[in-house]
Protein backbone atom coordinates (compact mmCIF):
# COMPACT_ATOMS: atom_id res chain seq x y z
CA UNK A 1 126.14 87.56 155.45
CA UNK A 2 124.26 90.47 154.22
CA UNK A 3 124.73 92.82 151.99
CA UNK A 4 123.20 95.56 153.97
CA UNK A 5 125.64 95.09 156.96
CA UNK A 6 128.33 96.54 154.57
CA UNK A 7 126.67 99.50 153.48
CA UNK A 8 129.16 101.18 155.68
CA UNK A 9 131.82 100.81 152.91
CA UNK A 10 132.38 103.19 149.75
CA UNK A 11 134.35 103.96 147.49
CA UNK A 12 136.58 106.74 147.22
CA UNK A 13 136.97 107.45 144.05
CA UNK A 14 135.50 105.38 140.55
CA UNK A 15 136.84 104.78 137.35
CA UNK A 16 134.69 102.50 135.46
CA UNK A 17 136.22 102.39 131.91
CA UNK A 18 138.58 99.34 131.88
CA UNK A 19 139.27 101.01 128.55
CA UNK A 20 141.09 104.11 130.41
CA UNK A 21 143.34 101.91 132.47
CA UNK A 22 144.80 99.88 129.75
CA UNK A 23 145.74 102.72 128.20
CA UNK A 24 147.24 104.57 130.72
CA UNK A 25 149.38 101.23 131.55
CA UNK A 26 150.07 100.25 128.23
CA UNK A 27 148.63 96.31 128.53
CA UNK A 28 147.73 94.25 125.87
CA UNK A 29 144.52 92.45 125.43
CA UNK A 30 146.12 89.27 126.29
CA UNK A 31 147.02 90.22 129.91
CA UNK A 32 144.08 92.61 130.68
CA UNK A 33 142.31 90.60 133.70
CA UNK A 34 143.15 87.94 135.97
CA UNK A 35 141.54 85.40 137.21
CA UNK A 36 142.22 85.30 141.62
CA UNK A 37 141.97 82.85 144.13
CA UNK A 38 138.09 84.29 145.10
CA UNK A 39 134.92 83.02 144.00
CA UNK A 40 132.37 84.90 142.33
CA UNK A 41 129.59 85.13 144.93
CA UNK A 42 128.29 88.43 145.96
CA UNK A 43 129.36 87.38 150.00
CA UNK A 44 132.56 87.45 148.25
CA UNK A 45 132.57 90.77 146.00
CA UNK A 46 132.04 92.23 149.77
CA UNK A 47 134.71 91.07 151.24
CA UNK A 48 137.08 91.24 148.75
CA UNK A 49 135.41 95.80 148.43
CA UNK A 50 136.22 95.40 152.32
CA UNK A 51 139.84 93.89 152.02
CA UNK A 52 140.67 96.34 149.13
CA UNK A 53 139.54 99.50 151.22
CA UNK A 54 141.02 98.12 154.28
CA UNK A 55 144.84 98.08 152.13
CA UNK A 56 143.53 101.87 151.08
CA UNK A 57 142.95 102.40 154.37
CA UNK A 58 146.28 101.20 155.36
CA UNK A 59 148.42 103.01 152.94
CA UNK A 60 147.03 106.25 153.33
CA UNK A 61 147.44 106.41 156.96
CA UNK A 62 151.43 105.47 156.38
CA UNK A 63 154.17 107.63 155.07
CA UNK A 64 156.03 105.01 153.09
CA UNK A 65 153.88 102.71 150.71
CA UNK A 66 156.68 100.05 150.58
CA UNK A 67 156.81 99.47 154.69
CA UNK A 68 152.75 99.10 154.06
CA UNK A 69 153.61 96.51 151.25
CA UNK A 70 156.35 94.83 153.48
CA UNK A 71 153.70 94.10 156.23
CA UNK A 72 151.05 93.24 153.78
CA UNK A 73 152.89 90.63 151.80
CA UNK A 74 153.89 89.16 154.85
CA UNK A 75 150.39 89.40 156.45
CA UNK A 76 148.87 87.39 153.14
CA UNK A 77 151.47 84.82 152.94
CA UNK A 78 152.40 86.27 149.41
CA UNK A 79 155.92 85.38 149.12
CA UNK A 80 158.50 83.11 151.18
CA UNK A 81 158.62 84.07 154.83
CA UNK A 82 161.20 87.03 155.30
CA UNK A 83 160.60 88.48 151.89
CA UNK A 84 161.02 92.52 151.56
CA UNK A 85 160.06 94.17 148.74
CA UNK A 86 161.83 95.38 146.19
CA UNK A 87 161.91 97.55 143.25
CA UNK A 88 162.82 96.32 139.64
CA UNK A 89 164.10 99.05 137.69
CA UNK A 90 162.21 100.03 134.57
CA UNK A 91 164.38 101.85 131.73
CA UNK A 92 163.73 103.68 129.33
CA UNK A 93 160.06 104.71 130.02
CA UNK A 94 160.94 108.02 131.26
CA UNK A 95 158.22 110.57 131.44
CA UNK A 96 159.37 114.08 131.36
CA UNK A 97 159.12 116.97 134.21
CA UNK A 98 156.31 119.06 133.57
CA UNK A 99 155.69 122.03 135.50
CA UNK A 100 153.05 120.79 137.76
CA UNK A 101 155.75 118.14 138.81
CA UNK A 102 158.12 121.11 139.41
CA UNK A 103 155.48 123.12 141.66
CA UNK A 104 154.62 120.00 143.53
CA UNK A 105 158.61 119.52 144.48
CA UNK A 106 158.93 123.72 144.84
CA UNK A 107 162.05 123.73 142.71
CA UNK A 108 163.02 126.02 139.77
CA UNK A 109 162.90 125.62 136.05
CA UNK A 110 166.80 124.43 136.60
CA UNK A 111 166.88 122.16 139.55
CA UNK A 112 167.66 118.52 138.59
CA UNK A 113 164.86 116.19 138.92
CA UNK A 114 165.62 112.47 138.61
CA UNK A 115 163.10 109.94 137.73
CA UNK A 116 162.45 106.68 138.59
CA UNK A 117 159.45 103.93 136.97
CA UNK A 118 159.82 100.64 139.22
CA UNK A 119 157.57 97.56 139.45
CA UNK A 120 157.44 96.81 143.33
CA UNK A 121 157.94 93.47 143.88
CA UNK A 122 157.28 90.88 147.22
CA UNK A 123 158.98 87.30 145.95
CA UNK A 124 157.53 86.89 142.16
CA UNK A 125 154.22 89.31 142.86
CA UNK A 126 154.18 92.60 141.54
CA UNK A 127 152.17 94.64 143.97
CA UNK A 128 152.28 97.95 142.19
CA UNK A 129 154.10 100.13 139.48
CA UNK A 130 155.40 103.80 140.29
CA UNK A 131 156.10 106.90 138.76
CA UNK A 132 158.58 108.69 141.06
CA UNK A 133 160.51 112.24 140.08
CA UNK A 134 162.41 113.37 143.31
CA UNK A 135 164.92 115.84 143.82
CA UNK A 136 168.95 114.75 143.74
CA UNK A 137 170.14 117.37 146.30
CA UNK A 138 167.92 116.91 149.09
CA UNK A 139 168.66 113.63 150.02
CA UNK A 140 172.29 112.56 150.95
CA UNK A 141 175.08 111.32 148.34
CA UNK A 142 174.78 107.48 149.91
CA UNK A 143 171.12 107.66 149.34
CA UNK A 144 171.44 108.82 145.55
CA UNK A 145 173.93 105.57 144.50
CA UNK A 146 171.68 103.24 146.36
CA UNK A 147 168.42 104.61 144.23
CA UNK A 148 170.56 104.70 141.20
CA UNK A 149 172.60 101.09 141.27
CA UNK A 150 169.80 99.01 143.10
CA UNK A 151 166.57 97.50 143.22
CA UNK A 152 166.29 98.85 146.72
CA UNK A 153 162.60 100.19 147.06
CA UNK A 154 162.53 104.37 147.31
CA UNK A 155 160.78 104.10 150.89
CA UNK A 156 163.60 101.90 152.15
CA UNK A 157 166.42 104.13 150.73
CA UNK A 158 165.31 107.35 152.09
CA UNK A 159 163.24 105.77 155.92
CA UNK A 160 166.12 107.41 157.50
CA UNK A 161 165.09 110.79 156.89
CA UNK A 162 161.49 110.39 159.00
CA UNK A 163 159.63 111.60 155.92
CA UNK A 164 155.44 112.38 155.70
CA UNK A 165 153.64 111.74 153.04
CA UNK A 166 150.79 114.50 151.61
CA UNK A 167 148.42 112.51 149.88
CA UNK A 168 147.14 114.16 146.86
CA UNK A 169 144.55 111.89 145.56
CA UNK A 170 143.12 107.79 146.24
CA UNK A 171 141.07 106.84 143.41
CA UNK A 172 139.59 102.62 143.20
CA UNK A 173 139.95 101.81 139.93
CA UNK A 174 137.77 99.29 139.95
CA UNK A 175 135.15 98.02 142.50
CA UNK A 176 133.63 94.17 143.11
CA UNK A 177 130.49 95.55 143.12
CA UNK A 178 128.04 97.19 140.66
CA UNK A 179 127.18 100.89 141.00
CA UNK A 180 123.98 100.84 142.72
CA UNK A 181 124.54 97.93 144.65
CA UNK A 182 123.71 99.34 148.77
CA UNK A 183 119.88 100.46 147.22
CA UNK A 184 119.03 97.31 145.00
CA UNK A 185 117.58 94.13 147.20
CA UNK A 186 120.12 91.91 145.82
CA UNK A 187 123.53 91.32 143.67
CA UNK A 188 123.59 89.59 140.70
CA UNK A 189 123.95 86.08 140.77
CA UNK A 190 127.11 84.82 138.78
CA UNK A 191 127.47 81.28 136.92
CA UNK A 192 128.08 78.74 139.46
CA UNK A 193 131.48 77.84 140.00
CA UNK A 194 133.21 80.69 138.60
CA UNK A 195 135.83 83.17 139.93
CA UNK A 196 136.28 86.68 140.51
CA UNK A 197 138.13 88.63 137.11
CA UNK A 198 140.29 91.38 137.84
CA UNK A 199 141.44 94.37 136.47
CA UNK A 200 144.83 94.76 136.05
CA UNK A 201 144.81 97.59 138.58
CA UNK A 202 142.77 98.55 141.53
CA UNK A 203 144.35 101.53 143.00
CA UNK A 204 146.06 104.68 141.64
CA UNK A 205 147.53 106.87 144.56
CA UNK A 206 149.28 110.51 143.81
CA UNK A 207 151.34 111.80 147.20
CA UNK A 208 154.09 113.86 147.81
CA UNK A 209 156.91 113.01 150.65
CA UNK A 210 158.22 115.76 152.44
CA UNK A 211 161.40 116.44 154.93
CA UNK A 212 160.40 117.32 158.74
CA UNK A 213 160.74 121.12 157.73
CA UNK A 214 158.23 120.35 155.40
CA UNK A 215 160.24 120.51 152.22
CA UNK A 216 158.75 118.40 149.40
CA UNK A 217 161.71 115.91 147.88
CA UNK A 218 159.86 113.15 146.45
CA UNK A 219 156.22 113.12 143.70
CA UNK A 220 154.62 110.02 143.27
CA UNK A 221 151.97 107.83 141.09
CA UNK A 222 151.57 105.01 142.49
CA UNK A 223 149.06 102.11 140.83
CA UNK A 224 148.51 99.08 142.75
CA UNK A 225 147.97 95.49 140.89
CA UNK A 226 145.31 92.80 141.36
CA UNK A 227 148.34 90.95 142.58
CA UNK A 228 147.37 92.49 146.36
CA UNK A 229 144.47 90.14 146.41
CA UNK A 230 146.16 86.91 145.23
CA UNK A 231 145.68 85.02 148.04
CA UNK A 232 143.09 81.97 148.67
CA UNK A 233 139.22 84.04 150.22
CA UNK A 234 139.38 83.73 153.56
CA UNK A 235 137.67 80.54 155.09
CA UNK A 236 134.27 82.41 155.69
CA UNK A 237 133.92 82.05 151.58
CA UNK A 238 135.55 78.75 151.47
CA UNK A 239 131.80 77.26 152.35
């Protein structure tokens, strides 16, 4: 394959600086980068730029992120057949309300916010961590004990009320090939044998859900794992 037939495909948005993401995530050293089931050819940095902006792709277009992740695990064989996601409760990381939070939900300086940091899981994969702050009183009471005595996912608890989803921003937070790469003749050619290394995150997504009257009840940060590419290249690579 060429590398010119994919010149088609960009990025959205690029963060370079490993650096910024472990900070922002809080990962040690130790667990920085993973090693996937891809090898490191430059037919296969392509495809894997083409699968990663195809999940983009796929979760901007949808109004609840875990639905997306319910058809993608499935899709990749990354858990047991039947597997929903689900979200694993993370205490006592709370990040406080700030006022943009408050404009994005329209609510006062004295309108309860609950907040919720989950790692969102598909069998023993985490797919992505989020940040959510949402707003008690506009969904229903049954909704409110499920999101605060389970690991149901947020999208799941609240798909009855036919939300959208405004997305705010999509940035790639890393990318499989080198800036530069659609004008030079070719890619760099990596030891032989070797695999792709990953960043611990590829995507970051900001979005607000709203009701059908277009009241905002839900702000999110959502940052997607190198988890959503564990899965063997497809058999084009294999060869």
């Amino acid at each position: 394959m060429s590398i010119y037939c994919c010149k088609f495909l960009r990025v959205i948005a690029f963060a370079p600086a490993a650096a910024i993401m472990l900070a922002a995530h809080n990962i040690s050293a130790q667990e920085s980068f993973t090693t996937v089931q891809w090898p490191n050819t430059p037919t296969a940095r392509i495809e894997a730029l083409a699968i990663l902006q195809t999940l983009n792709a796929n979760l901007l277009s949808n109004a609840s992120a875990t639905l997306t992740l319910d058809r993608w695990c499935a899709g990749h064989k990354l858990a047991a057949q039947g597997s929903k996601i689900v979200a694993q409760r993370v205490r006592g990381r709370d990040k406080p309300v700030d006022s943009r939070i408050r404009e994005l939900l329209a609510v006062g300086p004295d309108e309860p916010i609950a907040y919720r940091h989950v790692r969102v899981v598909c069998g023993n994969r985490v797919l992505s961590e989020a940040d959510n702050w949402y707003v008690p009183a506009r969904l229903t009471m049954d909704m409110n004990k499920a999101l605060n005595t389970s690991d149901v996912a947020f999208g799941r608890a609240v798909q009855s009320l036919n939300f959208t989803r405004t997305n705010l921003s999509s940035n790639l937070l890393w990318s499989p090939l080198p800036e530069g790469w659609d004008v030079e003749k070719e890619l760099p050619t990596p030891a032989t044998g070797s695999s792709l290394v990953l960043p611990p995150f590829l995507l970051e997504h900001h979005a607000v859900l709203k009701l059908q009257d277009g009241t905002p009840f839900s702000a999110l940060v959502e940052s997607y794992t190198s988890n959503v590419l564990d899965f063997p290249a497809p058999p084009l690579l294999a060869h």
